[in-house]
Protein backbone atom coordinates (compact mmCIF):
# COMPACT_ATOMS: atom_id res chain seq x y z
CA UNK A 1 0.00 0.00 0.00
CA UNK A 2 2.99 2.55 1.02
CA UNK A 3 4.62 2.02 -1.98
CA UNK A 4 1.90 2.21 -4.12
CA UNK A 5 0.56 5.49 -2.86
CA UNK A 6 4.46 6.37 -3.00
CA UNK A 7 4.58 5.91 -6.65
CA UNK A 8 1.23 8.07 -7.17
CA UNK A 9 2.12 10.44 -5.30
CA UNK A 10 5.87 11.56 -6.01
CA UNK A 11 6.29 9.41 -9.01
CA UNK A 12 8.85 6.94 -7.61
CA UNK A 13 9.86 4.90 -4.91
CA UNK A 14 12.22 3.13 -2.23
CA UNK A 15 13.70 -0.70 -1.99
CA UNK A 16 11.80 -3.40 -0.05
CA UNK A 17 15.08 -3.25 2.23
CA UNK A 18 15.31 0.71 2.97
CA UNK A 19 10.75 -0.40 3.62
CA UNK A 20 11.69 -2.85 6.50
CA UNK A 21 14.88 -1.06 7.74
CA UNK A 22 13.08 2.39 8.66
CA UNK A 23 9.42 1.64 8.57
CA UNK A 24 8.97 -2.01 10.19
CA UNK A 25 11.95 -1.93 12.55
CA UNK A 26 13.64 0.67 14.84
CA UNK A 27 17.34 2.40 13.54
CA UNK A 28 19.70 4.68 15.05
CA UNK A 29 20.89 5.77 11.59
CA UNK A 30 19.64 7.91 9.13
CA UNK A 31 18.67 6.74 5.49
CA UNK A 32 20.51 7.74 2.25
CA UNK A 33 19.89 11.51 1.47
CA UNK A 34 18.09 10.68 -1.72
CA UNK A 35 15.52 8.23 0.54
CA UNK A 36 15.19 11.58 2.91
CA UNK A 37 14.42 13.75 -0.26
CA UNK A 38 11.42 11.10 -1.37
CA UNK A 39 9.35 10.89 1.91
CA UNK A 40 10.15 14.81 1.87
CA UNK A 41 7.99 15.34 -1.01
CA UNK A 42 5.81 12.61 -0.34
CA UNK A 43 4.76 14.73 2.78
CA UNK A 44 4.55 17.88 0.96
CA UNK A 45 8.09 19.14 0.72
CA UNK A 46 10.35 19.98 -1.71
CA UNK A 47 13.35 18.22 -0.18
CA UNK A 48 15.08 16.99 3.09
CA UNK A 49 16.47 19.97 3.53
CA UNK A 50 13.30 21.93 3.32
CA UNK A 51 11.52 19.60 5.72
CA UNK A 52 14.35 20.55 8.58
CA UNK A 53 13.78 24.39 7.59
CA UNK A 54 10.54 23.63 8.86
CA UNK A 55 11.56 21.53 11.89
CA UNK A 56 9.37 18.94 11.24
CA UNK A 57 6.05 20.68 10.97
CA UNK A 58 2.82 19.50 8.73
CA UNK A 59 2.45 22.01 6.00
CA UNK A 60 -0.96 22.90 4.85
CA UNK A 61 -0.57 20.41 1.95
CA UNK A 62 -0.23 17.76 3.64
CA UNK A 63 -3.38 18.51 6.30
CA UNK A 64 -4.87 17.84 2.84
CA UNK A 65 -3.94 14.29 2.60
CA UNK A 66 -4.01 13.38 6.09
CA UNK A 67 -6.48 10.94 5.92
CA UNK A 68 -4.03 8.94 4.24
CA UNK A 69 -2.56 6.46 7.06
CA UNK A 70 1.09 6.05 5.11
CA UNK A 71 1.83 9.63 4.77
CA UNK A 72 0.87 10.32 8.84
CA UNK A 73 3.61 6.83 9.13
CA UNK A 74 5.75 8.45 6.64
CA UNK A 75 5.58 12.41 8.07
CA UNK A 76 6.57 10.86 11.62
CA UNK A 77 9.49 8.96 10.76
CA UNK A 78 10.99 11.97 8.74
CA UNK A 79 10.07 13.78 12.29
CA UNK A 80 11.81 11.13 14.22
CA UNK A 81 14.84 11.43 11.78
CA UNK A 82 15.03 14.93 11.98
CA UNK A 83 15.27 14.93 15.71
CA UNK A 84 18.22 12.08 15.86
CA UNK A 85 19.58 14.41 13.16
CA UNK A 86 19.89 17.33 15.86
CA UNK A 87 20.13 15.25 18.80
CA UNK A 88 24.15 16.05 20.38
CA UNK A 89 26.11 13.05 19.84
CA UNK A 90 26.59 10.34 22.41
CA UNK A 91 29.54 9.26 24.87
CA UNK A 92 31.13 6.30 24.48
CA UNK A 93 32.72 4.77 27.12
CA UNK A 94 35.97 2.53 27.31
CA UNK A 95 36.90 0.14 30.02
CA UNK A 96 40.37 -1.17 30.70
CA UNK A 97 41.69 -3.61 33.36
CA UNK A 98 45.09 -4.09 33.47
CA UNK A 99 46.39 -7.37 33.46
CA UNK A 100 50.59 -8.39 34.91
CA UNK A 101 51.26 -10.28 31.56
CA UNK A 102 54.00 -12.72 33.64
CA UNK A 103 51.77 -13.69 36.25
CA UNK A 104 47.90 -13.37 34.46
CA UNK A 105 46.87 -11.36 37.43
CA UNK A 106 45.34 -7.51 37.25
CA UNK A 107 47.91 -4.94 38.72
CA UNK A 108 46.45 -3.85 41.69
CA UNK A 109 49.25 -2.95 44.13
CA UNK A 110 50.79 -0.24 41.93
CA UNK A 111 48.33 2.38 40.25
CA UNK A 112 49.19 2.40 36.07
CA UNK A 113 49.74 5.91 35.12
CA UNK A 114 47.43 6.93 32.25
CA UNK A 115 47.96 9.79 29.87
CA UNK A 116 44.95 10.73 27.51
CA UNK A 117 46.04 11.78 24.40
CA UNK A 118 43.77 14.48 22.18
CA UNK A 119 44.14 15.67 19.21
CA UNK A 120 42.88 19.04 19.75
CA UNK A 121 43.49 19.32 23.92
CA UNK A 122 46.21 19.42 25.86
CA UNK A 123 46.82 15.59 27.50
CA UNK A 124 44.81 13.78 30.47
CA UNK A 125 46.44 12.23 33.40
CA UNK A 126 44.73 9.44 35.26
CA UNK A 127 45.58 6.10 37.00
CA UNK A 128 43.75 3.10 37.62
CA UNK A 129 41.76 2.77 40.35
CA UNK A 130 41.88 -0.16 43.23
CA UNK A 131 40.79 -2.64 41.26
CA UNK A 132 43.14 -2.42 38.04
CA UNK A 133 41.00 -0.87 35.94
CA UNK A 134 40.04 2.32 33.85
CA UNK A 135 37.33 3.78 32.39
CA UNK A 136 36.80 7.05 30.19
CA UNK A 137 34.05 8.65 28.60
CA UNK A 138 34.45 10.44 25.67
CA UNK A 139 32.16 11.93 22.65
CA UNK A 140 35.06 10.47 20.80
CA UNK A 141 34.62 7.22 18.56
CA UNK A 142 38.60 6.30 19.76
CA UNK A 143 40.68 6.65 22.32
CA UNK A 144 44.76 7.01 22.72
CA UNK A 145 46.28 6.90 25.64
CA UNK A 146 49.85 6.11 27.26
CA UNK A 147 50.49 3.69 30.23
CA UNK A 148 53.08 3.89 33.00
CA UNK A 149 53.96 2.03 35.69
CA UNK A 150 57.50 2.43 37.72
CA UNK A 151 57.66 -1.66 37.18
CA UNK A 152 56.14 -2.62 33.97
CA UNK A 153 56.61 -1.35 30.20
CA UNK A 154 55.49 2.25 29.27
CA UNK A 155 52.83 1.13 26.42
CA UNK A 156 51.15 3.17 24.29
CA UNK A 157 47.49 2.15 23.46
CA UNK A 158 44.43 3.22 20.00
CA UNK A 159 41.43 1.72 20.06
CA UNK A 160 38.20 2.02 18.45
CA UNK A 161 34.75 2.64 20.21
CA UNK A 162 32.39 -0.62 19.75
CA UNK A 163 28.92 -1.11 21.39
CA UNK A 164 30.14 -2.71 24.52
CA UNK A 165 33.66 -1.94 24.70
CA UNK A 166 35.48 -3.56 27.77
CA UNK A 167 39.13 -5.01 27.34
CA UNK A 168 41.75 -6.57 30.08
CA UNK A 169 44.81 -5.36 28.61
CA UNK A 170 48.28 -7.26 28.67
CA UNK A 171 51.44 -5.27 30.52
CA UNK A 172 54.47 -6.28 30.55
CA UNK A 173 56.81 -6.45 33.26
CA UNK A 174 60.08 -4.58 33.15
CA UNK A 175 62.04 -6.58 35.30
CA UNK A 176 65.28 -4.65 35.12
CA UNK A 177 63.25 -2.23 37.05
CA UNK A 178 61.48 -4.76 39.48
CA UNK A 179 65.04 -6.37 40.24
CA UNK A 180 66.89 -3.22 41.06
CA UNK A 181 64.41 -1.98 43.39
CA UNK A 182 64.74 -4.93 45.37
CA UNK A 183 68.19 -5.04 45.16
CA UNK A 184 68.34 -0.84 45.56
CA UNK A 185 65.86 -1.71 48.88
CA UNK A 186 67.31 -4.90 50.15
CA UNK A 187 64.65 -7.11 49.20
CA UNK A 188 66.14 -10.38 49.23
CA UNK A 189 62.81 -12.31 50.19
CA UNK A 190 60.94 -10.36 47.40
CA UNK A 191 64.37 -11.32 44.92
CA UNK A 192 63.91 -14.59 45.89
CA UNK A 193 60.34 -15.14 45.48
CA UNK A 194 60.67 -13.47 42.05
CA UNK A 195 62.74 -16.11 40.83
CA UNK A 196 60.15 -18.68 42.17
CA UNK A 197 57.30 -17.01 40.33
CA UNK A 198 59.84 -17.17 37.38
CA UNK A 199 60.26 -20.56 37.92
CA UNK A 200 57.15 -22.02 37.79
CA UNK A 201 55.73 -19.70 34.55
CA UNK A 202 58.80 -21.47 32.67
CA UNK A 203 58.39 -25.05 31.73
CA UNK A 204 61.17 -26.76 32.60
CA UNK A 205 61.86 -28.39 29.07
CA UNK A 206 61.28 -24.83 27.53
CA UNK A 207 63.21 -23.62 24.50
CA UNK A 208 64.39 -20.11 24.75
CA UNK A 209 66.14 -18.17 22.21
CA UNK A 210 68.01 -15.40 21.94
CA UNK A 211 68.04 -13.56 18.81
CA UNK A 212 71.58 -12.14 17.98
CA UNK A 213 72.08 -8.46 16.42
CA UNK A 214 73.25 -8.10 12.80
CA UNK A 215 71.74 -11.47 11.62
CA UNK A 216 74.51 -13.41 13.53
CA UNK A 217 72.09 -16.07 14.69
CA UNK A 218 70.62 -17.62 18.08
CA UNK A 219 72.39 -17.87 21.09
CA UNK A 220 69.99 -21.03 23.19
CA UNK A 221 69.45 -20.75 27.21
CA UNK A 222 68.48 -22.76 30.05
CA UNK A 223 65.70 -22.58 31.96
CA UNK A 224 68.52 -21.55 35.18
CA UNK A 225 70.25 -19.27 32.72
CA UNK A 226 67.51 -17.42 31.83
CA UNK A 227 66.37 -16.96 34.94
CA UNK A 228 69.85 -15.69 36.20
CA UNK A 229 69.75 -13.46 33.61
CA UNK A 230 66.59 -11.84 34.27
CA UNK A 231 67.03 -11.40 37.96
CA UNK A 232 70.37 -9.61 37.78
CA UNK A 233 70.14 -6.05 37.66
CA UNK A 234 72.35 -5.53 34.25
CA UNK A 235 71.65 -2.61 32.47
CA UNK A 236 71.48 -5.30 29.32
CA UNK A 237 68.45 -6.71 31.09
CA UNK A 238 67.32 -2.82 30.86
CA UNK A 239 66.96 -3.75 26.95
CA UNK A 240 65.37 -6.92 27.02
CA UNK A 241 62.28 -7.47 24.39
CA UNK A 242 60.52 -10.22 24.00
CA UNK A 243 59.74 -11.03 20.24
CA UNK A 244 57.86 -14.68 21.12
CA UNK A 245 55.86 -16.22 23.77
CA UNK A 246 54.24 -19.69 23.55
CA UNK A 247 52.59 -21.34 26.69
CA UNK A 248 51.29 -24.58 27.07
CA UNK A 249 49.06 -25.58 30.32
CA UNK A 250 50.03 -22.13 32.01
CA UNK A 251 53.76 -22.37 31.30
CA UNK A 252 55.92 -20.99 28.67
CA UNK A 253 57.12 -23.76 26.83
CA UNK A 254 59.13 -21.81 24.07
CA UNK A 255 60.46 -18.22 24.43
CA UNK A 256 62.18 -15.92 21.96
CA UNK A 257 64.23 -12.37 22.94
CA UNK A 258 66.73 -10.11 22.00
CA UNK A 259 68.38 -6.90 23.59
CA UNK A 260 68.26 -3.57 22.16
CA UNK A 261 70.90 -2.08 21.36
């Protein structure tokens, strides 16, 4: 019936798809402009744009025809259009926990420093709150931001906004700075349980690697080697990166690294 009196009316008419979308079920989004211009006229307007001029009210030509159910259907969508058209935009809001990346637990003890980055403002600085996590609100369809923490890896983070957007986010532990401050602090119980917690994340048949500069090859390392190496304050652990992590039943089983140089 709609698109019959459609066609009589304004000579044309829309696709059984753009019917259902805007007329049989509820949309955030507006149609194509062209679709706008069409149920413009058909309600007694010249375009979209000249239905907005008159924010949405029935012209004289169309009291005419308002017996006609469709155009009353067809004059209130444009209406309901017209006023998500104006309507100020909405915040999204992102959600981040933190999560320790060596141990699979969020980061609670130590607050992660967060810088919001704008493009148009001058940065935001936040931390996470008691439980690890972060959230921002933002008209924004993105956010950027920069992570800190005085023991894991400065990180810097882009996402896009989605319709439920909540994320636990991996951080990496800088352990030249973990080791040194118990060393700095005389920590020897904390030392020692770090190379416990060390111990059992690394399988004990593991394969790690490390990847020589300048294409010279792979240098292999124990289990006890590796963890030797990572719980002495060098200032070559400072410039450890891990390239390659593989775990199997909650251990690493194969491990790949090189230092920066």
């Amino acid at each position: 019936m709609f698109q019959e009196d459609l066609k009589k009316q304004v000579n044309s008419s829309i696709s059984e798809k753009s019917f259902y979308s805007y007329f049989k079920n509820s949309s955030e989004k507006l149609p194509r402009v062209d679709i706008l211009n069409l149920l413009s006229q058909y309600c007694g307007h010249t375009n979209w744009n000249d239905f907005m001029k008159s924010t949405a009210q029935i012209t004289p030509s169309t009291k005419k025809k308002s017996y006609n159910l469709w155009l009353w259907v067809a004059c209130i969508t444009l209406g309901l259009f017209a006023t998500i058209f104006f309507l100020p935009p909405t915040n999204n809001t992102f959600r981040f926990c933190f999560i320790d990346q060596d141990r699979n637990q969020v980061i609670t003890k130590v607050p992660i420093d967060i810088i919001i980055l704008n493009d148009k403002e001058s940065p935001f600085y936040s931390k996470s709150d008691s439980t690890g996590c972060f959230a921002w609100k933002t008209k924004d369809d993105y956010i950027h931001f920069v992570i800190r923490s005085p023991y894991h890896k400065t990180d810097t983070i882009y996402r896009l906004a989605s319709s439920d957007f909540n994320e636990d986010l991996q951080v990496r532990t800088d352990d030249y700075a973990l080791i040194l401050h118990y060393y700095a602090n005389g920590k020897v119980e904390d030392w020692k349980n770090r190379r416990k917690e060390l111990s059992q994340m690394i399988a004990n048949d593991a394969h790690i690697f490390q990847v020589l500069p300048q294409r010279l090859g792979i240098e292999m390392y124990t289990k006890k080697d590796f963890i030797n190496k990572l719980t002495t304050p060098t200032q070559s652990l400072k410039n450890v990166e891990i390239i390659e992590s593989k775990r199997l039943n909650g251990q690493i089983v194969k491990l790949k690294f090189k230092i920066k140089s």
